[in-house]
C-alpha atoms as a PDB file:
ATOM      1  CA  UNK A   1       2.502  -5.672  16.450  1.00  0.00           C
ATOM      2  CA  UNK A   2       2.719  -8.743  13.952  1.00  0.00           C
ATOM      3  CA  UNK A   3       0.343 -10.302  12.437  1.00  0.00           C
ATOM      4  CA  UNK A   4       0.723 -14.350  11.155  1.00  0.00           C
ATOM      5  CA  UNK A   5       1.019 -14.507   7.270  1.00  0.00           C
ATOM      6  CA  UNK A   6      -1.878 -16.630   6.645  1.00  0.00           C
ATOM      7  CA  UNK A   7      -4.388 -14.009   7.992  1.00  0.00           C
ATOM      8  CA  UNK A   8      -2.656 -10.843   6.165  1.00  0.00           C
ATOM      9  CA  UNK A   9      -5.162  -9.275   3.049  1.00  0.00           C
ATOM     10  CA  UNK A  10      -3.055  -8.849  -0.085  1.00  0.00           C
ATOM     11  CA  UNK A  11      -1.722  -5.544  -0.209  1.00  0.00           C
ATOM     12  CA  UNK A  12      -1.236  -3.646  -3.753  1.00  0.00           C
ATOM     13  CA  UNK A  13       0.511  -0.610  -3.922  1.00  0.00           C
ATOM     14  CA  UNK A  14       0.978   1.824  -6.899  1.00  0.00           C
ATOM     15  CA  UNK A  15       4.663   2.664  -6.828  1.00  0.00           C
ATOM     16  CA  UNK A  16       7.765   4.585  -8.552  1.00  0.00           C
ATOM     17  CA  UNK A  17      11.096   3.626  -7.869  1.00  0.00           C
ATOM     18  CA  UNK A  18      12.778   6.137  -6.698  1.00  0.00           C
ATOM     19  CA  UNK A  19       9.877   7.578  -4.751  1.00  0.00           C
ATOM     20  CA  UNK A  20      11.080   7.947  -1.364  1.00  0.00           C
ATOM     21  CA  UNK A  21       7.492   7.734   0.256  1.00  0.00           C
ATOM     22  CA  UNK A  22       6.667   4.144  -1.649  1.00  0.00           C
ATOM     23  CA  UNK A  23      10.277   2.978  -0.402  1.00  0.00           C
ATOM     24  CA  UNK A  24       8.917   3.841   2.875  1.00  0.00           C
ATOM     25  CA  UNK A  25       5.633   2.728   2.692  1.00  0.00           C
ATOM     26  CA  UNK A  26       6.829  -0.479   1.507  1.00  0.00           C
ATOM     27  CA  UNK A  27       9.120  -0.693   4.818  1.00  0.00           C
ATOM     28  CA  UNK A  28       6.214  -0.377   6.847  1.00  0.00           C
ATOM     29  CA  UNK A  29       3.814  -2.690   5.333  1.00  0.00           C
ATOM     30  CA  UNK A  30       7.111  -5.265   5.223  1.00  0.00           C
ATOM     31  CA  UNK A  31       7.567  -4.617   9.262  1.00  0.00           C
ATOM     32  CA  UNK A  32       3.745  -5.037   9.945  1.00  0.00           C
ATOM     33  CA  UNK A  33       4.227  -8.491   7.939  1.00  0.00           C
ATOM     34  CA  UNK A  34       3.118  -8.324   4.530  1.00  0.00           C
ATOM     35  CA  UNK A  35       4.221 -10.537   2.363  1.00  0.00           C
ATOM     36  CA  UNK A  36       1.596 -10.768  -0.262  1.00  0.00           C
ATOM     37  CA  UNK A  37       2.644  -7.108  -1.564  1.00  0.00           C
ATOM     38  CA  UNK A  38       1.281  -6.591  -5.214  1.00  0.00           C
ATOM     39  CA  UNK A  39       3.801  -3.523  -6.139  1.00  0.00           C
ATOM     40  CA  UNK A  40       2.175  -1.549  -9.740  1.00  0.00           C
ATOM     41  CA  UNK A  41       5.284   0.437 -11.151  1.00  0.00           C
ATOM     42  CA  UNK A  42       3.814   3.192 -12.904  1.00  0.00           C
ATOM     43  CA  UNK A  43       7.153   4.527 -14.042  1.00  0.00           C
ATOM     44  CA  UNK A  44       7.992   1.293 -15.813  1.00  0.00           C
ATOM     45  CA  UNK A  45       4.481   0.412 -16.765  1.00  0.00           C
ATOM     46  CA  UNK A  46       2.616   4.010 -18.279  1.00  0.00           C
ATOM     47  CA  UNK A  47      -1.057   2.224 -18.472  1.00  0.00           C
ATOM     48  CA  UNK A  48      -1.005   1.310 -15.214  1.00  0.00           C
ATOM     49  CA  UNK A  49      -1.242   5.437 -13.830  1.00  0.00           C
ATOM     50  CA  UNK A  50      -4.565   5.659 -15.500  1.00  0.00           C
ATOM     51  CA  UNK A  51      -5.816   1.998 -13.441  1.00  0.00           C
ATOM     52  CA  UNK A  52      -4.471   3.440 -10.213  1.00  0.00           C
ATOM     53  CA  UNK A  53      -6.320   6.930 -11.140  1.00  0.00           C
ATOM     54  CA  UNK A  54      -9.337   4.666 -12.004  1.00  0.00           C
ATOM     55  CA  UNK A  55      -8.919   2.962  -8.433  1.00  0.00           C
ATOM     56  CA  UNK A  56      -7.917   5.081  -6.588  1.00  0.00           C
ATOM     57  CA  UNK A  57      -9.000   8.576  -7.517  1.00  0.00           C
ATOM     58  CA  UNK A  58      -5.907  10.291  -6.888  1.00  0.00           C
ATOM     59  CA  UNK A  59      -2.869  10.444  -9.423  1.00  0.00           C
ATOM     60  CA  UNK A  60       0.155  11.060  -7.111  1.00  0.00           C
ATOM     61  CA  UNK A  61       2.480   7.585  -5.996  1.00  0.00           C
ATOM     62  CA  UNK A  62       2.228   5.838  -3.657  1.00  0.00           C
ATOM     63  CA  UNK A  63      -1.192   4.784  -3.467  1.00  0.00           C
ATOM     64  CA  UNK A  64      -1.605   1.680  -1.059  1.00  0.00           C
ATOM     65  CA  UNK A  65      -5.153  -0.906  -1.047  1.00  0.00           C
ATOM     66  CA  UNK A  66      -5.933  -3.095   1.048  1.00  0.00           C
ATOM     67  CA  UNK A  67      -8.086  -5.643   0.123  1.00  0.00           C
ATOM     68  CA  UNK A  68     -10.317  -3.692  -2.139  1.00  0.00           C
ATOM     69  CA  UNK A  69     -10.338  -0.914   0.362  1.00  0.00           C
ATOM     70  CA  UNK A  70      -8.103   2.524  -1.089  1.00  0.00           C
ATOM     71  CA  UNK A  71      -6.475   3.644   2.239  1.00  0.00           C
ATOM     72  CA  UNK A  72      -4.185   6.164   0.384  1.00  0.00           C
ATOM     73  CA  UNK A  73      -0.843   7.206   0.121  1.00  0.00           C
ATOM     74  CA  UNK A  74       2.287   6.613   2.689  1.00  0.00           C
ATOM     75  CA  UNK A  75       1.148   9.628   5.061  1.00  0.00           C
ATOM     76  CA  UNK A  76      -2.106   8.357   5.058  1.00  0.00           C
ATOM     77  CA  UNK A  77      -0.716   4.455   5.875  1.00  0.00           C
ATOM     78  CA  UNK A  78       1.499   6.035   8.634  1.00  0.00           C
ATOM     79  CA  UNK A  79      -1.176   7.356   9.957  1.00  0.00           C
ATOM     80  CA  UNK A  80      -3.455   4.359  10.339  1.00  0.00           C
ATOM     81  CA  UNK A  81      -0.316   2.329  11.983  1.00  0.00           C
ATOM     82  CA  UNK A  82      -0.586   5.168  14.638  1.00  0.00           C
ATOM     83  CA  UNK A  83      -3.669   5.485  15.357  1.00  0.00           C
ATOM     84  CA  UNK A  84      -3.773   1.514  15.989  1.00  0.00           C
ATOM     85  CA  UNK A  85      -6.087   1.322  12.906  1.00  0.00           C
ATOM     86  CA  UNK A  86      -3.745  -0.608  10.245  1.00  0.00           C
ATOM     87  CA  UNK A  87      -2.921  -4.050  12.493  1.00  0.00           C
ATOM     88  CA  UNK A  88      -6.920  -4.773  11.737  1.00  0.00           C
ATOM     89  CA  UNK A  89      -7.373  -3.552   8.508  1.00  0.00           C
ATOM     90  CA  UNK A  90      -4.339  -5.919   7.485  1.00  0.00           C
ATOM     91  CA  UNK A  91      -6.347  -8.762   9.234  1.00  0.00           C
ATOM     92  CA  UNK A  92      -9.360 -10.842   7.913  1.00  0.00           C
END
């Protein structure tokens, strides 16, 4: 299910790069159209791990937001896209 481009919520997504779960958390958001993807490497950038603790609560990559809204890490993003759940939450 695809969603047009000019309706898609920016995305931001706390991220190491050889993490395999943010490589495939990034392939999903990518194949559910995001293009607006605001990728935070905490591996390159140190500071950034204490905003995405601030944010997010948790301190393990990848963390994914929506909008403002914290919907987690890649389980948690693979498991809104099953249950139906992540088409709308991508949509205004």
């Amino acid at each position: 299910l695809y969603i047009k481009k000019s309706i898609i919520k920016k995305v931001t997504m706390f991220s190491k790069a050889t993490c395999p779960y943010c490589i495939r958390a990034e392939k999903l958001l990518i194949e559910r159209g995001v293009t607006n993807l605001e990728k935070i490497s905490i591996d390159t950038n140190r500071e950034q791990r204490a905003v995405m603790i601030e944010r997010t609560g948790r301190n393990t990559v990848t963390q994914i937001l929506i909008g403002d809204k914290h919907v987690g890490g890649c389980d948690d993003l693979m498991a809104l896209d099953r249950a139906g759940e992540l088409t709308a939450l991508l949509a205004d």
